[in-house]
PDB file of N, CA and C in Angstrom:
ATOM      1  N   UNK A   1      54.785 177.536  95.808  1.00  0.00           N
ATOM      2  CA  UNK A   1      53.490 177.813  96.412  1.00  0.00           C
ATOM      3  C   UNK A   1      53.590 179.077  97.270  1.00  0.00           C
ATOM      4  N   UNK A   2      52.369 179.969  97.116  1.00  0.00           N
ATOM      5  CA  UNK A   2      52.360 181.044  97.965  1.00  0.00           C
ATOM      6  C   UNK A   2      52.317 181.026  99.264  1.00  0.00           C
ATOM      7  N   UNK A   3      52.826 181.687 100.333  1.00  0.00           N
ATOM      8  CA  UNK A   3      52.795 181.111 101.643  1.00  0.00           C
ATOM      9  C   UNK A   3      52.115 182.732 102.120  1.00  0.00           C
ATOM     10  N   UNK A   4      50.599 182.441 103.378  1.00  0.00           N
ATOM     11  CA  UNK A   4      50.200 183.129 103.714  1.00  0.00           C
ATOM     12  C   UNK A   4      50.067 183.186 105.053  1.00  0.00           C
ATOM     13  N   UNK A   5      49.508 184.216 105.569  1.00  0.00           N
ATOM     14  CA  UNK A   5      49.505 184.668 107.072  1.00  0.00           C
ATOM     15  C   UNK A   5      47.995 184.307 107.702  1.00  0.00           C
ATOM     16  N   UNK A   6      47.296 183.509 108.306  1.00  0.00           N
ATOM     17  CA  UNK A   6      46.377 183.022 108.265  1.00  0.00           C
ATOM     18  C   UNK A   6      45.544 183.361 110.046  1.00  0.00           C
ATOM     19  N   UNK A   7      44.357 183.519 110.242  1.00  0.00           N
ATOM     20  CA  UNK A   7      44.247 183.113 111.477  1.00  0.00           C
ATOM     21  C   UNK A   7      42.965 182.353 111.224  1.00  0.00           C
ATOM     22  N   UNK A   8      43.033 181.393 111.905  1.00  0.00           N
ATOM     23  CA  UNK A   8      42.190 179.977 112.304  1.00  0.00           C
ATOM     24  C   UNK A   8      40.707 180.411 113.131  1.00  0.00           C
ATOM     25  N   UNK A   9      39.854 180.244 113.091  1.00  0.00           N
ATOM     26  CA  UNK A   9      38.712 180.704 114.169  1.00  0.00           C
ATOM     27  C   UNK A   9      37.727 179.376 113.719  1.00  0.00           C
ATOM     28  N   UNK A  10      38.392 178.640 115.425  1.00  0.00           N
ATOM     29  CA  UNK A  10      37.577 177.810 115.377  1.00  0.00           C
ATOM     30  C   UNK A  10      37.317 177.260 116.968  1.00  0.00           C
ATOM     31  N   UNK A  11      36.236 177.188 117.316  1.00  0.00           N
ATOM     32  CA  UNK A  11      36.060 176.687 118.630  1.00  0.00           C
ATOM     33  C   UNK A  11      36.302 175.690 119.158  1.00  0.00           C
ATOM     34  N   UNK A  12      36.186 174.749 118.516  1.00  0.00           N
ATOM     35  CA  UNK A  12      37.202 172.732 118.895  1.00  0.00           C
ATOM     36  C   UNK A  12      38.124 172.734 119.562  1.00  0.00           C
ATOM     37  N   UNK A  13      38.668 172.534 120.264  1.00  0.00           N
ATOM     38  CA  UNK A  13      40.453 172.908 120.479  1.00  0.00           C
ATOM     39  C   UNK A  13      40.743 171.649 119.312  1.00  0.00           C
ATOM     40  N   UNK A  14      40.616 169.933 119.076  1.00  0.00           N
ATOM     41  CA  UNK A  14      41.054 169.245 118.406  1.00  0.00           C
ATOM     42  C   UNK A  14      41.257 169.663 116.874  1.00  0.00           C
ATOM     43  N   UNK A  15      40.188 170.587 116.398  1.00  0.00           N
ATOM     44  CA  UNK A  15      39.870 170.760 115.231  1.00  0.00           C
ATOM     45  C   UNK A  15      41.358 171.860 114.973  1.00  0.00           C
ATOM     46  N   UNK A  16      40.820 172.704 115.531  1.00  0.00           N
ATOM     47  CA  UNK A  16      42.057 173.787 115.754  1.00  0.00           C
ATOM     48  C   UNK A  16      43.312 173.250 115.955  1.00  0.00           C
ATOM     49  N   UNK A  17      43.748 172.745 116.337  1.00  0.00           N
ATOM     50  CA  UNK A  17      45.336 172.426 117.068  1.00  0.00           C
ATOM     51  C   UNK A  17      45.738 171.032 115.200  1.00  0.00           C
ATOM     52  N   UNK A  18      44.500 170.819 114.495  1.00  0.00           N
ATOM     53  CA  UNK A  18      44.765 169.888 113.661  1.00  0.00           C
ATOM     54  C   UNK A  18      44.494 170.770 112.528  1.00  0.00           C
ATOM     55  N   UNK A  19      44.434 171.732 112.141  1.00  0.00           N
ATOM     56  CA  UNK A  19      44.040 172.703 111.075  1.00  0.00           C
ATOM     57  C   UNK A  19      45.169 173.154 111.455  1.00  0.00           C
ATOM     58  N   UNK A  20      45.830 174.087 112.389  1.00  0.00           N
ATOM     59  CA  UNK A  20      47.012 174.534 112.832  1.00  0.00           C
ATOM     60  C   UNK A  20      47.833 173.501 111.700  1.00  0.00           C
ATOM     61  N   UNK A  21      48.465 172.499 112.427  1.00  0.00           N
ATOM     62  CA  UNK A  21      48.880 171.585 112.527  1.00  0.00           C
ATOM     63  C   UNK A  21      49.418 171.714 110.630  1.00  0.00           C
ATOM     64  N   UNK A  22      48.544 171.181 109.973  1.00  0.00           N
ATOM     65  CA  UNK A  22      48.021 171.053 108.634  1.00  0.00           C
ATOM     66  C   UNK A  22      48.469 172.255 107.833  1.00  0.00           C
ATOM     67  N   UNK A  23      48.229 173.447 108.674  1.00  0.00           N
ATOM     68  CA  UNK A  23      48.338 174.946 107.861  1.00  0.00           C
ATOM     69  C   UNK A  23      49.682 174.923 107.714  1.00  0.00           C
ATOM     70  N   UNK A  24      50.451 174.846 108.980  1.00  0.00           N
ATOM     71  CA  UNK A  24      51.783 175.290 109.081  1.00  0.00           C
ATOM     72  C   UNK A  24      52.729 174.558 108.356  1.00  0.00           C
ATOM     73  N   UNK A  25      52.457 173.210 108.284  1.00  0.00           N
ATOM     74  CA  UNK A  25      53.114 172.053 107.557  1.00  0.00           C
ATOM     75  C   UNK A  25      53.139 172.671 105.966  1.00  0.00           C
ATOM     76  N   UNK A  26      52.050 172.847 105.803  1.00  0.00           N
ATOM     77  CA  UNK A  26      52.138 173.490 104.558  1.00  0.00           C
ATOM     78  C   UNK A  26      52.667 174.812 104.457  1.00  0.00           C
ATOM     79  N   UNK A  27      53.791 175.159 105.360  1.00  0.00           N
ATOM     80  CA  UNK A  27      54.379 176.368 104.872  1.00  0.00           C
ATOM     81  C   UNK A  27      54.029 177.799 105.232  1.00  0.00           C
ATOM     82  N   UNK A  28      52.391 177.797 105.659  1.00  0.00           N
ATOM     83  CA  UNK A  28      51.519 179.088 106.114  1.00  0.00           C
ATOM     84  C   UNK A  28      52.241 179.000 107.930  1.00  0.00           C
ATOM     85  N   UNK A  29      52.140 180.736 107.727  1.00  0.00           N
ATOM     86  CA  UNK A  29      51.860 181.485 109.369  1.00  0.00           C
ATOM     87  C   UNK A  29      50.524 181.056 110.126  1.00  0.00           C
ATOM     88  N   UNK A  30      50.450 180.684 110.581  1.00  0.00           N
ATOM     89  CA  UNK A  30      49.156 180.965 111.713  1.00  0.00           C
ATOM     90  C   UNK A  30      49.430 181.905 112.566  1.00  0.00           C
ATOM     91  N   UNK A  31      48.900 182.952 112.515  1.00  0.00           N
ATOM     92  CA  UNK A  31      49.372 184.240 113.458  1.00  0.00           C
ATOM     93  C   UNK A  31      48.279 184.493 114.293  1.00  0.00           C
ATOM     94  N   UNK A  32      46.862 183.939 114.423  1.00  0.00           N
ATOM     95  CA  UNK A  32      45.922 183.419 115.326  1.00  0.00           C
ATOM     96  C   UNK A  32      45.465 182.513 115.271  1.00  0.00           C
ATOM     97  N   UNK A  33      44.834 182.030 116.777  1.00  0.00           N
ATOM     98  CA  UNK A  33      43.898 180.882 116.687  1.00  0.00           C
ATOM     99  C   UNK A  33      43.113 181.425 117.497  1.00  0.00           C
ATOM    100  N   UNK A  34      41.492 181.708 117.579  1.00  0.00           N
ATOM    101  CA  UNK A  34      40.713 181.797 118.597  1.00  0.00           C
ATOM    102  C   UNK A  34      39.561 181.358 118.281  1.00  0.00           C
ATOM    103  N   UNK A  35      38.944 181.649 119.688  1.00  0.00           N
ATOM    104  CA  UNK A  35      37.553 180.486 119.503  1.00  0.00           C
ATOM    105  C   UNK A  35      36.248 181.513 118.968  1.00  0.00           C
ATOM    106  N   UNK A  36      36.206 182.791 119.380  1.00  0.00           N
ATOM    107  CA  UNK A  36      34.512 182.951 118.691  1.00  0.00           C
ATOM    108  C   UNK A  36      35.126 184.364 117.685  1.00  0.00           C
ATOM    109  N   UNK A  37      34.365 185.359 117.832  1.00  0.00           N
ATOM    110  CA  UNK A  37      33.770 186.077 116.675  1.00  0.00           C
ATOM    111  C   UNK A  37      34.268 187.633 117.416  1.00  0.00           C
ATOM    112  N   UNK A  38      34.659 187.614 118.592  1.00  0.00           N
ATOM    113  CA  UNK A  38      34.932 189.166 118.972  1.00  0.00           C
ATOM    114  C   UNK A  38      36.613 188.942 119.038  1.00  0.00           C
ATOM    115  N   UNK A  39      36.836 187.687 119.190  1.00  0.00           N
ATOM    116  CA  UNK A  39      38.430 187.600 118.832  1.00  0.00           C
ATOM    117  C   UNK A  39      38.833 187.406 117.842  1.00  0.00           C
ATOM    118  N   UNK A  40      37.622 187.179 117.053  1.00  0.00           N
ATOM    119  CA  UNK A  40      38.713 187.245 115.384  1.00  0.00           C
ATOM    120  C   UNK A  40      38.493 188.576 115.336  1.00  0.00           C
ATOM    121  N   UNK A  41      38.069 189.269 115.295  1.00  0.00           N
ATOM    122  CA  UNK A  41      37.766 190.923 114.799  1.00  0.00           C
ATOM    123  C   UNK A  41      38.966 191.261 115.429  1.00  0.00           C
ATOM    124  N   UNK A  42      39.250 191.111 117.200  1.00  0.00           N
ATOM    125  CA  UNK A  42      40.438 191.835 117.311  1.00  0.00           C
ATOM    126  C   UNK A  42      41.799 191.314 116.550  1.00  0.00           C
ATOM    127  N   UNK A  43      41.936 189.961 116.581  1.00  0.00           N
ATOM    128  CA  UNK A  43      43.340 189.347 116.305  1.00  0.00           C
ATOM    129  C   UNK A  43      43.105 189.955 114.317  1.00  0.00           C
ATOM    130  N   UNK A  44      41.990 190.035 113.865  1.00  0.00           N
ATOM    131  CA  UNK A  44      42.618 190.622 112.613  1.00  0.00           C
ATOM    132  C   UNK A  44      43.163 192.372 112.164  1.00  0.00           C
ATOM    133  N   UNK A  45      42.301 192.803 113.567  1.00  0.00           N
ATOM    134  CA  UNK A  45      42.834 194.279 113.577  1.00  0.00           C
ATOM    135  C   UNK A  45      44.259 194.600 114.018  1.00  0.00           C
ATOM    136  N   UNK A  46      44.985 193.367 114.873  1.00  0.00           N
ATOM    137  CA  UNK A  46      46.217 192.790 115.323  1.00  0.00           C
ATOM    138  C   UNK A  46      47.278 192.579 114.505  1.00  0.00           C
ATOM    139  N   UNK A  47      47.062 191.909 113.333  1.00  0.00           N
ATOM    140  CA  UNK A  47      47.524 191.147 112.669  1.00  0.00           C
ATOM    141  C   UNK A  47      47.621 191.077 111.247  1.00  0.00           C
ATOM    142  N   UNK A  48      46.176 191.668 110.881  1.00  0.00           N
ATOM    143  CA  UNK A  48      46.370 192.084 109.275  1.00  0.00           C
ATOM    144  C   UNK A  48      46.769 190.710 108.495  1.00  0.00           C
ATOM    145  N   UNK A  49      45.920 189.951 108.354  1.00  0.00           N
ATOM    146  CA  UNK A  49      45.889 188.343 108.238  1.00  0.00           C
ATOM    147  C   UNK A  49      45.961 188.409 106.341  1.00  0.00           C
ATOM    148  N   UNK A  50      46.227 187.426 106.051  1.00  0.00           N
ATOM    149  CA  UNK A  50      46.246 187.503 104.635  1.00  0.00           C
ATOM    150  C   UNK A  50      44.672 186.650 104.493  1.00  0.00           C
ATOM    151  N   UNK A  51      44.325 185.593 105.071  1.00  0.00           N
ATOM    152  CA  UNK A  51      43.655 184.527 104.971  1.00  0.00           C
ATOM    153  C   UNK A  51      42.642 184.822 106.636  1.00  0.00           C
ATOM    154  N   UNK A  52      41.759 184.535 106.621  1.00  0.00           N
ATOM    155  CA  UNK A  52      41.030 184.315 107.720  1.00  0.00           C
ATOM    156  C   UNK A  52      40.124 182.954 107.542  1.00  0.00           C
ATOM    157  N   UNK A  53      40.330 181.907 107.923  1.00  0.00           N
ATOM    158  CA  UNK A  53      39.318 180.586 107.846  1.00  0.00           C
ATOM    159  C   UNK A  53      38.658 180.646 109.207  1.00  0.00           C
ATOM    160  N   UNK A  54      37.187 180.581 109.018  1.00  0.00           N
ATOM    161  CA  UNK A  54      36.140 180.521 109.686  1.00  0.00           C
ATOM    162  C   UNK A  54      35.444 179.246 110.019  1.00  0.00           C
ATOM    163  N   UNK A  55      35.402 179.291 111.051  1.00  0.00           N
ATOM    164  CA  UNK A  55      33.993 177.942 111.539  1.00  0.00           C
ATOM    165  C   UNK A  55      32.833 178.863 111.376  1.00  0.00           C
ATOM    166  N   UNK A  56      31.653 178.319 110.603  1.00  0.00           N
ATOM    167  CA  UNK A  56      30.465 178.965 110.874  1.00  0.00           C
ATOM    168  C   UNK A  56      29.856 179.098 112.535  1.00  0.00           C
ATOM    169  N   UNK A  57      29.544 178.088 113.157  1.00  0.00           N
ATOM    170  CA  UNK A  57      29.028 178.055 114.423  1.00  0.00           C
ATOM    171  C   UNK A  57      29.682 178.366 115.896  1.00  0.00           C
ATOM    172  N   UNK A  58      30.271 179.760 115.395  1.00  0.00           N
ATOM    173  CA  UNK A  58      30.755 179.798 117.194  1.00  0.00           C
ATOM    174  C   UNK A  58      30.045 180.134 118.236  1.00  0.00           C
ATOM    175  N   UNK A  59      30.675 180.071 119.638  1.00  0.00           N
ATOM    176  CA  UNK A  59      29.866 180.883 120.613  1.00  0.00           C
ATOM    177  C   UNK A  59      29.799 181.810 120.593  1.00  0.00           C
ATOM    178  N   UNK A  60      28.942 182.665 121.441  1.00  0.00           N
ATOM    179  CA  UNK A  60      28.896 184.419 121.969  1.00  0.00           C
ATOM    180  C   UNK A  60      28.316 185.003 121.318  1.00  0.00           C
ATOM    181  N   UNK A  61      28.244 186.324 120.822  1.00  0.00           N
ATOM    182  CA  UNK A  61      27.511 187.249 120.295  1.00  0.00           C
ATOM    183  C   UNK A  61      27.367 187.022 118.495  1.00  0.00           C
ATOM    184  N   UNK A  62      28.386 186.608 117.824  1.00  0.00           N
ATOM    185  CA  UNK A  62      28.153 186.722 116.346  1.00  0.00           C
ATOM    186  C   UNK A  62      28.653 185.158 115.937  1.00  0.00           C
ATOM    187  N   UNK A  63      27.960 184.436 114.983  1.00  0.00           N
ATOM    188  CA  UNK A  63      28.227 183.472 114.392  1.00  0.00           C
ATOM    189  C   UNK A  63      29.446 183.591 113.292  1.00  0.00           C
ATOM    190  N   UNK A  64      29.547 182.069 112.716  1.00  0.00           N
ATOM    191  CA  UNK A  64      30.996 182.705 111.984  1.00  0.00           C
ATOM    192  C   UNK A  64      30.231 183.888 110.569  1.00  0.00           C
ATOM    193  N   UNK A  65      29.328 183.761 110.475  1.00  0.00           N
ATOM    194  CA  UNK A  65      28.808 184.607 109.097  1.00  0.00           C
ATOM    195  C   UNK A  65      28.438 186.110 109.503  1.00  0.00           C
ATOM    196  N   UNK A  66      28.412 186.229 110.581  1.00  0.00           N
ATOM    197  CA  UNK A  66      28.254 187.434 111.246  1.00  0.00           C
ATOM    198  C   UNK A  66      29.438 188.042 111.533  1.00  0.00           C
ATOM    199  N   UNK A  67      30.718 187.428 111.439  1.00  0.00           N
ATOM    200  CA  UNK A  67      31.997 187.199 112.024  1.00  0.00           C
ATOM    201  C   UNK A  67      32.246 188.245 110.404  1.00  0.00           C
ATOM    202  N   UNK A  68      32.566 187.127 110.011  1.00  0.00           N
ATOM    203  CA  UNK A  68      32.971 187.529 108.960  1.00  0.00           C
ATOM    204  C   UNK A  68      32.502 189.023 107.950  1.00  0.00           C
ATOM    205  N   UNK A  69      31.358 188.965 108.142  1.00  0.00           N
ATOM    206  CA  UNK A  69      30.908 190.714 107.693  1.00  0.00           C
ATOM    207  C   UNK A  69      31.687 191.642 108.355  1.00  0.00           C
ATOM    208  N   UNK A  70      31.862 191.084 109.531  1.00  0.00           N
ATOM    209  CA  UNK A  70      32.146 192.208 110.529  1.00  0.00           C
ATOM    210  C   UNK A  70      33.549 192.656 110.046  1.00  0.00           C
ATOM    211  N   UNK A  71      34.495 191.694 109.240  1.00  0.00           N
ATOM    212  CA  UNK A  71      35.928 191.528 109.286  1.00  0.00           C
ATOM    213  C   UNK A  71      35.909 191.720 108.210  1.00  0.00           C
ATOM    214  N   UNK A  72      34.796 191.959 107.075  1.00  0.00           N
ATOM    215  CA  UNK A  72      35.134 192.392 105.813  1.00  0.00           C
ATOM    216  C   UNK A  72      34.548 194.078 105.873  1.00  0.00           C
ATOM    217  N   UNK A  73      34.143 194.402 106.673  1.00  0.00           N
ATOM    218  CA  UNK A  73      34.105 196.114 106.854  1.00  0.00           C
ATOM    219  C   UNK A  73      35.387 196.367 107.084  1.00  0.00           C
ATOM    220  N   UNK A  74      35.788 195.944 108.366  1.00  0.00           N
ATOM    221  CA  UNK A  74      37.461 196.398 108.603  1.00  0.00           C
ATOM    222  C   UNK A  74      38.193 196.100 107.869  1.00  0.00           C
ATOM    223  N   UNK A  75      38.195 194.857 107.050  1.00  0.00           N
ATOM    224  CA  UNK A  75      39.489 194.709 105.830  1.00  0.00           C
ATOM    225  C   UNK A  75      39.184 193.706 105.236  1.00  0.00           C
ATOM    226  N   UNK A  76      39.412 194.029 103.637  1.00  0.00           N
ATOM    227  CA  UNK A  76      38.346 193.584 102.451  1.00  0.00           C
ATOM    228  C   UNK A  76      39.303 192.706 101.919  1.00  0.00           C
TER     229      UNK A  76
END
């Protein structure tokens, strides 16, 4: 199985710390975890993620679908 570099964006801490949890077991990096939409943009400009999994509904300025456009301009 391919093993990838992943960051998590999810606001829960339970959800998160159990997706973590789950990812890594299976072999994947988690090289972030954060909660909204201006920290995934930085931690992927950081990090250069292979995988980015999204919660749709975060706090602050951009939702996860807003998130995600944003992170497919910077890297496709």
């Amino acid at each position: 199985m391919e093993r990838y570099r992943v960051i998590l964006v999810e606001d829960d801490a339970i959800i998160a710390i159990d997706s973590r949890h789950r990812l890594e077991k299976l072999g994947h990096t988690v090289v972030a975890v954060v909660a909204d939409g201006e920290a995934a943009v930085t931690a992927v400009r950081e990090t250069s993620p292979d995988l980015v999994l999204m919660d749709i509904g975060l706090p602050g300025k951009m939702d996860g679908i807003e998130t995600a456009a944003k992170i497919r301009e910077i890297k496709d």
